[in-house]
C-alpha atoms as a PDB file:
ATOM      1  CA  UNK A   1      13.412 -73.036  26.876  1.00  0.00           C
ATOM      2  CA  UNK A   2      10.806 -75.364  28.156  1.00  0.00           C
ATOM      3  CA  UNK A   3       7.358 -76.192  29.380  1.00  0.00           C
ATOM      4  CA  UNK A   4       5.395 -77.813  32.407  1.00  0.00           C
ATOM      5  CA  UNK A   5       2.934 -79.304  29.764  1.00  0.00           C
ATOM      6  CA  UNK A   6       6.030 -80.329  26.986  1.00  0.00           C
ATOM      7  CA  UNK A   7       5.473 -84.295  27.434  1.00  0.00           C
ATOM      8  CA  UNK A   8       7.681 -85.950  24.156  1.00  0.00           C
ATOM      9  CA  UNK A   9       9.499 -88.707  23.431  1.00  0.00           C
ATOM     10  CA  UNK A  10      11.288 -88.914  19.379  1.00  0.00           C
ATOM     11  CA  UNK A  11      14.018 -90.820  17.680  1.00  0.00           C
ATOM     12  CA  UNK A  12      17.249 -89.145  16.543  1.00  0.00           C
ATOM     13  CA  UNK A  13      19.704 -90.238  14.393  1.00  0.00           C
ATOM     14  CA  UNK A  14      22.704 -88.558  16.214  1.00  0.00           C
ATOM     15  CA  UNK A  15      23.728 -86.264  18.987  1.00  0.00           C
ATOM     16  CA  UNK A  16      26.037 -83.267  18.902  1.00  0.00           C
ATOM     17  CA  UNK A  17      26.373 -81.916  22.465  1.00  0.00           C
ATOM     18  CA  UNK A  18      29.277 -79.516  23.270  1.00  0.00           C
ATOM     19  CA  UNK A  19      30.056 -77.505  26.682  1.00  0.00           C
ATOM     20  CA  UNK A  20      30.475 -73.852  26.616  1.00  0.00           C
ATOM     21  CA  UNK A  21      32.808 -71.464  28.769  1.00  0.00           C
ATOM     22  CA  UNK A  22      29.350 -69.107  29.519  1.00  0.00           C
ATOM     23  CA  UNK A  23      28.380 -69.294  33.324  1.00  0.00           C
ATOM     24  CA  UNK A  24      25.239 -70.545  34.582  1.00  0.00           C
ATOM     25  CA  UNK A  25      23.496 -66.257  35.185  1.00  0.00           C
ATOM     26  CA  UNK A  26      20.942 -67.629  38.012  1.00  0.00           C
ATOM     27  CA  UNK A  27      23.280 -69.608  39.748  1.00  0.00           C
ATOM     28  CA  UNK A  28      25.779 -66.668  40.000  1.00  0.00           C
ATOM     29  CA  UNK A  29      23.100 -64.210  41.041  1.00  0.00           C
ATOM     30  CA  UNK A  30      21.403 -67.069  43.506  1.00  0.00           C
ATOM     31  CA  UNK A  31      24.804 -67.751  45.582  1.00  0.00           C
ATOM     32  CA  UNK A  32      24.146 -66.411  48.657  1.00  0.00           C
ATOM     33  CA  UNK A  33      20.588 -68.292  49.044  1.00  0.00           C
ATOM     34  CA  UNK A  34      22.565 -71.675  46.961  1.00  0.00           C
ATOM     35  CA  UNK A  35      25.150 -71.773  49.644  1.00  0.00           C
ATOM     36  CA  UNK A  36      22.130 -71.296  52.524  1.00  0.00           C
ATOM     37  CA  UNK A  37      20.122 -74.067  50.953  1.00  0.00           C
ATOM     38  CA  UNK A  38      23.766 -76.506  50.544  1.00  0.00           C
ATOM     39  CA  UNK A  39      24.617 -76.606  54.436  1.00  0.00           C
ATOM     40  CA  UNK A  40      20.943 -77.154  54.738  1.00  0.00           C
ATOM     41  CA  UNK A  41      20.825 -79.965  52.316  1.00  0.00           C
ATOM     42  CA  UNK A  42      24.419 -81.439  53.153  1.00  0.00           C
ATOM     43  CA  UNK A  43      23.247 -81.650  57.107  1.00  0.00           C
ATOM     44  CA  UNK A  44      19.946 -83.730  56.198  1.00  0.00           C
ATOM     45  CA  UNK A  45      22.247 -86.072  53.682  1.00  0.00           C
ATOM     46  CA  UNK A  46      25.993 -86.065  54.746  1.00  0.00           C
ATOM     47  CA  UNK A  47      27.035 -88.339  51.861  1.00  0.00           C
ATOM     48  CA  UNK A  48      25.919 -85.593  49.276  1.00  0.00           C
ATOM     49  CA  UNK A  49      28.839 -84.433  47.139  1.00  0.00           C
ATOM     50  CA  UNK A  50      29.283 -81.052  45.686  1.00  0.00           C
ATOM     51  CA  UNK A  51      31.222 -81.806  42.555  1.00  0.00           C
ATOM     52  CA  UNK A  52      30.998 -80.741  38.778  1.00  0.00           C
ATOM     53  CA  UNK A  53      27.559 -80.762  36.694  1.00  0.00           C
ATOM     54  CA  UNK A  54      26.183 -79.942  33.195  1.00  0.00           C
ATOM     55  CA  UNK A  55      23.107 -78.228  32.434  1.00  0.00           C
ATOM     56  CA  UNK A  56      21.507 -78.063  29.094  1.00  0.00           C
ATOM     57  CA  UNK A  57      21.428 -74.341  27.817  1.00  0.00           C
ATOM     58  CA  UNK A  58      20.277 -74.809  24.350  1.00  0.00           C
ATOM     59  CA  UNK A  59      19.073 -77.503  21.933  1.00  0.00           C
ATOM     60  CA  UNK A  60      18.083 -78.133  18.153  1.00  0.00           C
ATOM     61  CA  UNK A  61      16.690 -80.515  16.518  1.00  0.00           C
ATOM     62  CA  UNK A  62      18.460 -80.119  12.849  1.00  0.00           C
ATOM     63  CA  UNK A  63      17.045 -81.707   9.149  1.00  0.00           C
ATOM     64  CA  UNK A  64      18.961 -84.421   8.628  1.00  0.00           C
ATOM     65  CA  UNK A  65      17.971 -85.708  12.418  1.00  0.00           C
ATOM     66  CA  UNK A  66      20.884 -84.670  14.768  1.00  0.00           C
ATOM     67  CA  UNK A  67      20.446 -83.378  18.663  1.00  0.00           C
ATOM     68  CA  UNK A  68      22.474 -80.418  18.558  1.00  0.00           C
ATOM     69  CA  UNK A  69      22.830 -78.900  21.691  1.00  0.00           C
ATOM     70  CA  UNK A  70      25.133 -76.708  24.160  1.00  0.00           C
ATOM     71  CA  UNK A  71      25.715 -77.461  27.714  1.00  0.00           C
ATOM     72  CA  UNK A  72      27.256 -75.467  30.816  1.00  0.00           C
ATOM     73  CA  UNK A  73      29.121 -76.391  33.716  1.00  0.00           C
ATOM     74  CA  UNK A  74      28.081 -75.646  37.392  1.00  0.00           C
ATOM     75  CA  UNK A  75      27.845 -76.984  40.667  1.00  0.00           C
ATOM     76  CA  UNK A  76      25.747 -79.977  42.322  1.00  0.00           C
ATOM     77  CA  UNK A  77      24.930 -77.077  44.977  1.00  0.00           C
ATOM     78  CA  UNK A  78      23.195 -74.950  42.162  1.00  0.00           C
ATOM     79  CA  UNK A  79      21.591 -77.756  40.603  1.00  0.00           C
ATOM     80  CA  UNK A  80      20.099 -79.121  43.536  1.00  0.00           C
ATOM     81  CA  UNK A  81      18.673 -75.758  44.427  1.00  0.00           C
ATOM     82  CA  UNK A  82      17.275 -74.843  41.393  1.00  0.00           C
ATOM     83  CA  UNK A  83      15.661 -78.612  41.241  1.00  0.00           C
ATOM     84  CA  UNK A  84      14.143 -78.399  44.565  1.00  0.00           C
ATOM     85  CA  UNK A  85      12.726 -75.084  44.447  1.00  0.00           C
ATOM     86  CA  UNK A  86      10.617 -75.928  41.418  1.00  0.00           C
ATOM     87  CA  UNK A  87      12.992 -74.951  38.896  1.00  0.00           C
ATOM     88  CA  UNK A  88      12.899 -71.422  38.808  1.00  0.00           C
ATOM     89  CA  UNK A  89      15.142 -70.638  36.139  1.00  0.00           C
ATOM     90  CA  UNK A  90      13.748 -71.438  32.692  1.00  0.00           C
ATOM     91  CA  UNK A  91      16.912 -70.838  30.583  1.00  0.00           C
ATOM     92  CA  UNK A  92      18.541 -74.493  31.500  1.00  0.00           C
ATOM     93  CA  UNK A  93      17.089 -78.059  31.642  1.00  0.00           C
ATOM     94  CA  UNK A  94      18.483 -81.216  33.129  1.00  0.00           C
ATOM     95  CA  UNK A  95      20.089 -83.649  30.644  1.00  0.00           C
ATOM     96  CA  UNK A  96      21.762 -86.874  30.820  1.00  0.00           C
ATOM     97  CA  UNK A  97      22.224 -89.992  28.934  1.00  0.00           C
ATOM     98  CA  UNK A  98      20.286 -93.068  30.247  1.00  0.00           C
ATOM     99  CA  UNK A  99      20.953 -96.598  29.396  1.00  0.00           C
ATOM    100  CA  UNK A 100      17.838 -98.174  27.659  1.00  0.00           C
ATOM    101  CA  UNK A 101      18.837-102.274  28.106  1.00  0.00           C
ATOM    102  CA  UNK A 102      16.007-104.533  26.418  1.00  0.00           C
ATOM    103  CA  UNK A 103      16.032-107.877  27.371  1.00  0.00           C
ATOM    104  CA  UNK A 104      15.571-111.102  24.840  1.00  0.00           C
ATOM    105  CA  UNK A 105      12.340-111.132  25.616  1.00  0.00           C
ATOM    106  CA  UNK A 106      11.780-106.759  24.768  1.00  0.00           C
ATOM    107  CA  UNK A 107      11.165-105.822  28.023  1.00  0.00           C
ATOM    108  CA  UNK A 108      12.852-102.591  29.319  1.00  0.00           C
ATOM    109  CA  UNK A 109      15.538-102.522  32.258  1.00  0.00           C
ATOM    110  CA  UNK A 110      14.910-100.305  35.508  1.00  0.00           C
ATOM    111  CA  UNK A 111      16.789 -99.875  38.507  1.00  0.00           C
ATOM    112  CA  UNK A 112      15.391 -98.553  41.891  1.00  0.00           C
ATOM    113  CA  UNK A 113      17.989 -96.018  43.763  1.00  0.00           C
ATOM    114  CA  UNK A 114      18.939 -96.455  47.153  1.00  0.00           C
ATOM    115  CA  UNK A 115      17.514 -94.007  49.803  1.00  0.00           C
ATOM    116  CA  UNK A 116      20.071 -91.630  50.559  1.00  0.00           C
ATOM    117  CA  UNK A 117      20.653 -90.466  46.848  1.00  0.00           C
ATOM    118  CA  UNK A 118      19.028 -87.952  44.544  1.00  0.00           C
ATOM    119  CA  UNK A 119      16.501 -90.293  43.424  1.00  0.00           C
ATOM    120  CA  UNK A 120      15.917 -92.555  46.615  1.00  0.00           C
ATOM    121  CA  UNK A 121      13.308 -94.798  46.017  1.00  0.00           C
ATOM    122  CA  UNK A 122      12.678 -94.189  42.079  1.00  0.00           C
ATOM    123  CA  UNK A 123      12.882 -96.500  39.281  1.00  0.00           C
ATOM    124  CA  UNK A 124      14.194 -95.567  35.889  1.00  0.00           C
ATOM    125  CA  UNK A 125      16.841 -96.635  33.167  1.00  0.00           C
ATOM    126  CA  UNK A 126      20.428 -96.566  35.001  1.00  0.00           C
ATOM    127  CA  UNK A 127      21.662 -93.154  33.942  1.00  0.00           C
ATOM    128  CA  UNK A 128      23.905 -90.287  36.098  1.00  0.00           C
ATOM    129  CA  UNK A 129      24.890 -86.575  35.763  1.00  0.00           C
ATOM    130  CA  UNK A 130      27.691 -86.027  32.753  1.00  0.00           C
ATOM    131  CA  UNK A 131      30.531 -85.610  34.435  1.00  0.00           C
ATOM    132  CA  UNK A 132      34.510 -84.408  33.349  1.00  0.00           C
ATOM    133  CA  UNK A 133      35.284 -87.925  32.104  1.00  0.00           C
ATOM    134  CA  UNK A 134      32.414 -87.339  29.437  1.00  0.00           C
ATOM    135  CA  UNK A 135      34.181 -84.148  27.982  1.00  0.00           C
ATOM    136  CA  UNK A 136      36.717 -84.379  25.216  1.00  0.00           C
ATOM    137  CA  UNK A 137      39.580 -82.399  24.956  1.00  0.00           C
ATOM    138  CA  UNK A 138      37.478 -80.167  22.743  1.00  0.00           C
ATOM    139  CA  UNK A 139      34.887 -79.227  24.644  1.00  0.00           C
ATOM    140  CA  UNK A 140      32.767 -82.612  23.323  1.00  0.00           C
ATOM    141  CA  UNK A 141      30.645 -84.430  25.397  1.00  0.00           C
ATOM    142  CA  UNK A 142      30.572 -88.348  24.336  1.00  0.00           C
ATOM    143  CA  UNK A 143      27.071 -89.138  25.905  1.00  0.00           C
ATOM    144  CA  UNK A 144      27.484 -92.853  25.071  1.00  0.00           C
ATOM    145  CA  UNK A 145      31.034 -92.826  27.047  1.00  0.00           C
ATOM    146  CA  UNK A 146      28.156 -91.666  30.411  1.00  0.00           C
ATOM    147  CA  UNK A 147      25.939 -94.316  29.601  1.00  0.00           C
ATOM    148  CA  UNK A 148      28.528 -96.803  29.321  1.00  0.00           C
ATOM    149  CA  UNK A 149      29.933 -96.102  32.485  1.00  0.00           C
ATOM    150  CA  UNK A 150      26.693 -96.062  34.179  1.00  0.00           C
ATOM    151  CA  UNK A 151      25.798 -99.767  32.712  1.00  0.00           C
ATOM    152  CA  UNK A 152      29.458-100.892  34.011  1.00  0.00           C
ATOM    153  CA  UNK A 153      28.906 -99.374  37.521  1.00  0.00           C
ATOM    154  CA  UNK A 154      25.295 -99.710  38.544  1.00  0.00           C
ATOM    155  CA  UNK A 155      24.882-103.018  36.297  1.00  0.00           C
ATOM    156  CA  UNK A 156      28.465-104.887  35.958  1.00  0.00           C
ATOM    157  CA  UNK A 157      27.425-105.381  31.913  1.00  0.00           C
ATOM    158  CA  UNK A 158      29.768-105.385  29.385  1.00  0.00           C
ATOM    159  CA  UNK A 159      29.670-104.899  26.026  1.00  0.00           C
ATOM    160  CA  UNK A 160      30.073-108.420  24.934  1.00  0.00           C
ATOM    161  CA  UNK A 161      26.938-109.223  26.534  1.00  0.00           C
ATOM    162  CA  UNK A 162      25.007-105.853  24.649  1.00  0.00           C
ATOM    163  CA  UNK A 163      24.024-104.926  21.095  1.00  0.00           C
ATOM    164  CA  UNK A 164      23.872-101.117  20.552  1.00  0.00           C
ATOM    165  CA  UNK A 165      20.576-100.279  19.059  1.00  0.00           C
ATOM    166  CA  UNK A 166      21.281 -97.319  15.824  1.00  0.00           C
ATOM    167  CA  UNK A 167      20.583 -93.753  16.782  1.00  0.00           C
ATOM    168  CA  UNK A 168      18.726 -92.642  20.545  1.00  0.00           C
ATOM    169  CA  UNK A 169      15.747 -91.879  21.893  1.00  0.00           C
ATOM    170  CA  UNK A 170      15.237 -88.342  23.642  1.00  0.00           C
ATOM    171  CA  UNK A 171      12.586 -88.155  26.230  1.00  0.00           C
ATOM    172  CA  UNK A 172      11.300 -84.576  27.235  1.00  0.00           C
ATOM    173  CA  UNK A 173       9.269 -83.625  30.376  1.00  0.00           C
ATOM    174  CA  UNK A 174       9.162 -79.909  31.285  1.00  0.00           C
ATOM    175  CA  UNK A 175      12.873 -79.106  32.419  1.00  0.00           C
ATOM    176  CA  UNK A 176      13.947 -82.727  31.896  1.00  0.00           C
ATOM    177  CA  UNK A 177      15.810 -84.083  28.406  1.00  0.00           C
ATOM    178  CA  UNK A 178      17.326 -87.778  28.950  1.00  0.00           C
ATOM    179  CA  UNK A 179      19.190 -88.794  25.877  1.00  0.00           C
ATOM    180  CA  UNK A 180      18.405 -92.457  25.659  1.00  0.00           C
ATOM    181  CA  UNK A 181      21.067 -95.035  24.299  1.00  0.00           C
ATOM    182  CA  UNK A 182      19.565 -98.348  23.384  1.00  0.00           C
ATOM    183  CA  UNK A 183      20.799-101.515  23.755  1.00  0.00           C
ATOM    184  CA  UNK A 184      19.723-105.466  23.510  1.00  0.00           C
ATOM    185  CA  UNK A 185      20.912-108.622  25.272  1.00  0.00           C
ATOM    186  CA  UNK A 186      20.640-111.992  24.110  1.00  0.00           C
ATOM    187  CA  UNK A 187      19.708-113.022  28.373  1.00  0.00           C
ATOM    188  CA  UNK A 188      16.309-113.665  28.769  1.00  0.00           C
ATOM    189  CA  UNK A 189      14.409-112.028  31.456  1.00  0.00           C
ATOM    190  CA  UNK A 190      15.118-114.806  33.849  1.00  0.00           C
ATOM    191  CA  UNK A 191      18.921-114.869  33.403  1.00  0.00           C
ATOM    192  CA  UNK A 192      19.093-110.334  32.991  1.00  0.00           C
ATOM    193  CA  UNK A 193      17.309-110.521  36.380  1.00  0.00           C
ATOM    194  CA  UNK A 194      19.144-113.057  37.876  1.00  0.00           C
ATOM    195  CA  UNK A 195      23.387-111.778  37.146  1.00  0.00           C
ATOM    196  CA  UNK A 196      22.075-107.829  37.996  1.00  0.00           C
ATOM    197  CA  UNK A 197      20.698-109.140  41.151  1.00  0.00           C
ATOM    198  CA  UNK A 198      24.113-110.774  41.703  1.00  0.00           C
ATOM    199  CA  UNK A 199      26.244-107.352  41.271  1.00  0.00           C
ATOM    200  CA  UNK A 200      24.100-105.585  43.146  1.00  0.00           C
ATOM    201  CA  UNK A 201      24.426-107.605  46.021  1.00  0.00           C
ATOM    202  CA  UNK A 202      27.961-107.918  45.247  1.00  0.00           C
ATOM    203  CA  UNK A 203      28.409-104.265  45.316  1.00  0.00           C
ATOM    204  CA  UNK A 204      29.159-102.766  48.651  1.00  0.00           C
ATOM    205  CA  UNK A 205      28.486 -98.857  47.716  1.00  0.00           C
ATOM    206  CA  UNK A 206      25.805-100.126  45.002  1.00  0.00           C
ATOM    207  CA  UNK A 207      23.809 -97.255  44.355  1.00  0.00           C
ATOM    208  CA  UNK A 208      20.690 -99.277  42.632  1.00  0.00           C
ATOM    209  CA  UNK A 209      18.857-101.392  45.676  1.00  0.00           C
ATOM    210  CA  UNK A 210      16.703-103.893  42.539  1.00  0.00           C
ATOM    211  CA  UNK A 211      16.018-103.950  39.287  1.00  0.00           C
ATOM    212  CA  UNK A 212      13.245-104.845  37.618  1.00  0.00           C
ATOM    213  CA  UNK A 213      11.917-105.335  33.919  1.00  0.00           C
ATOM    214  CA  UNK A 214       9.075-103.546  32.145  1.00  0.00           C
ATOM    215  CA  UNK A 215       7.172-104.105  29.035  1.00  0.00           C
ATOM    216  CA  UNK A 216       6.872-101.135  26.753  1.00  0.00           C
ATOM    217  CA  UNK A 217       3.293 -99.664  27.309  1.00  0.00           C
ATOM    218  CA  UNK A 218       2.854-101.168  30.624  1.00  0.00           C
ATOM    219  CA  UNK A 219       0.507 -99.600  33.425  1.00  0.00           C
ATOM    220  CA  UNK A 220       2.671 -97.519  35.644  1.00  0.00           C
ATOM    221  CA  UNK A 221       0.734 -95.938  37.670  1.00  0.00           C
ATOM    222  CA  UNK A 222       1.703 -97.727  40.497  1.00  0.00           C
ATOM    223  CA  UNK A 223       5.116 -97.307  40.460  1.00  0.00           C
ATOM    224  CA  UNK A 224       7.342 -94.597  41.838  1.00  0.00           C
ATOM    225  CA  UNK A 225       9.227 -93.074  39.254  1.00  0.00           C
ATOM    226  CA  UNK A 226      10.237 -89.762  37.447  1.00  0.00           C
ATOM    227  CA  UNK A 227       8.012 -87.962  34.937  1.00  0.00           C
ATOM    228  CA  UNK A 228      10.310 -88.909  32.017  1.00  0.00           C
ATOM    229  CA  UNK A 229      10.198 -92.962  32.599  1.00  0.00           C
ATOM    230  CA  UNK A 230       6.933 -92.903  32.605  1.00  0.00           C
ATOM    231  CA  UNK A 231       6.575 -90.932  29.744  1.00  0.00           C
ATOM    232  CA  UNK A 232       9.519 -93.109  27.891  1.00  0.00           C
ATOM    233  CA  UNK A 233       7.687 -96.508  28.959  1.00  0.00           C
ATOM    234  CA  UNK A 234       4.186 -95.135  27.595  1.00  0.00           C
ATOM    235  CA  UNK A 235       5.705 -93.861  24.377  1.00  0.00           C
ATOM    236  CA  UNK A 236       8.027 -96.929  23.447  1.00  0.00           C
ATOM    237  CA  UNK A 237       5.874 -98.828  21.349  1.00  0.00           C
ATOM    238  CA  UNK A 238       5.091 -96.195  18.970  1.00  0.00           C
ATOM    239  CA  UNK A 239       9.327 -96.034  19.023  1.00  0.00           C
ATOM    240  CA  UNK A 240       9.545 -99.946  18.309  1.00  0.00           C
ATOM    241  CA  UNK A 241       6.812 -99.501  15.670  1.00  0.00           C
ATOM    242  CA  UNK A 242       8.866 -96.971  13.787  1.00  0.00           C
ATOM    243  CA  UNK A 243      12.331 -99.254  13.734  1.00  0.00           C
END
């Protein structure tokens, strides 16, 4: 279903995404080595947690410019497996809603993760795995219900203080598809920087250590982060062009 050299990032108007009652094949057939790999994994980082998560199965871009696309449930076990032994199985990709928060002055808002987590160390938009909360009683997934709870948690924003921005922006790197929802905020850099930096350190169990603000376009070279920022920061003007 995807590529190593599949680098995109496009506009969509809206997003249908829907779970399914299929299993997950390779992580039924991979259980014995899944389970090895966990105790492994869960003796190196004690605070992992193996709880409920959604992999991408299938997606389609239709005509009139909606995400359509099906999702199964699985295990943080089997997902962390299959992630760190170079994705093996080519029939899923990891997807997730991530908060795109521009500030007055339209520059992009990152958060670092806190060693200890998935993503010690890395910067990108504040986004998390889809979880139960997300699904519907239909089988629905309400992506901007994830991103919303991600800005509340990892930011303390509410939605007095954001705009939503029409439609979102998918970003796709090899396995990787995050749906982006956009937002804007009247605070200037200064004052964004300034009341994040105060929940944070507010924040006992904060899982962001900083934050910081990027232009769109800017050199990142230098900067630790996933495949997908970097190909989202690179690629927004040509988005902000198109608006």
């Amino acid at each position: 279903m995807w590529r190593d050299d599949d680098k995109r990032v496009f506009d969509v108007a809206s997003v249908r995404l829907t779970t399914s009652d299929q299993p997950w094949v390779f992580a039924l057939e991979a259980r014995e080595a899944i389970n090895a790999h966990w105790m492994a994994r869960k003796r190196e980082k004690p605070s992992f947690f193996d709880g409920a998560v959604m992999v991408l199965a299938s997606y389609e871009v239709t005509a009139d410019r909606c995400l359509d696309a099906r999702f199964v449930r699985t295990d943080f076990k089997s997902f962390l497996f299959w992630r760190e032994r170079g994705w093996p199985d080519r029939t899923v990709m990891d997807a997730f809603g991530s908060a795109l928060i521009f500030s007055a002055d339209g520059k992009l808002l990152l958060g670092q993760q806190c060693d200890g987590h998935l993503n010690g160390g890395l910067w990108y938009p504040p986004s998390g795995f889809i979880d139960a909360s997300d699904v519907t009683a239909d089988g629905a997934i309400d992506i901007d219900h994830s991103v919303r709870r991600e800005i509340d948690e990892e930011l303390g924003l509410g939605l007095d203080q954001l705009q939503r921005r029409p439609g979102y922006v998918v970003t796709l790197t090899g396995p990787v598809l995050s749906i982006g929802v956009s937002f804007e905020t009247r605070l200037a850099d200064t004052d964004l920087m300034a009341f994040i930096d105060r929940h944070i350190a507010a924040d006992a169990t904060a899982e962001l250590a900083s934050a910081r603000l990027l232009a769109p376009g800017a050199d990142t070279a230098q900067i630790a982060m996933p495949d997908y920022t970097r190909t989202l920061i690179a690629n927004l003007p040509v988005l902000k062009s198109l608006a």
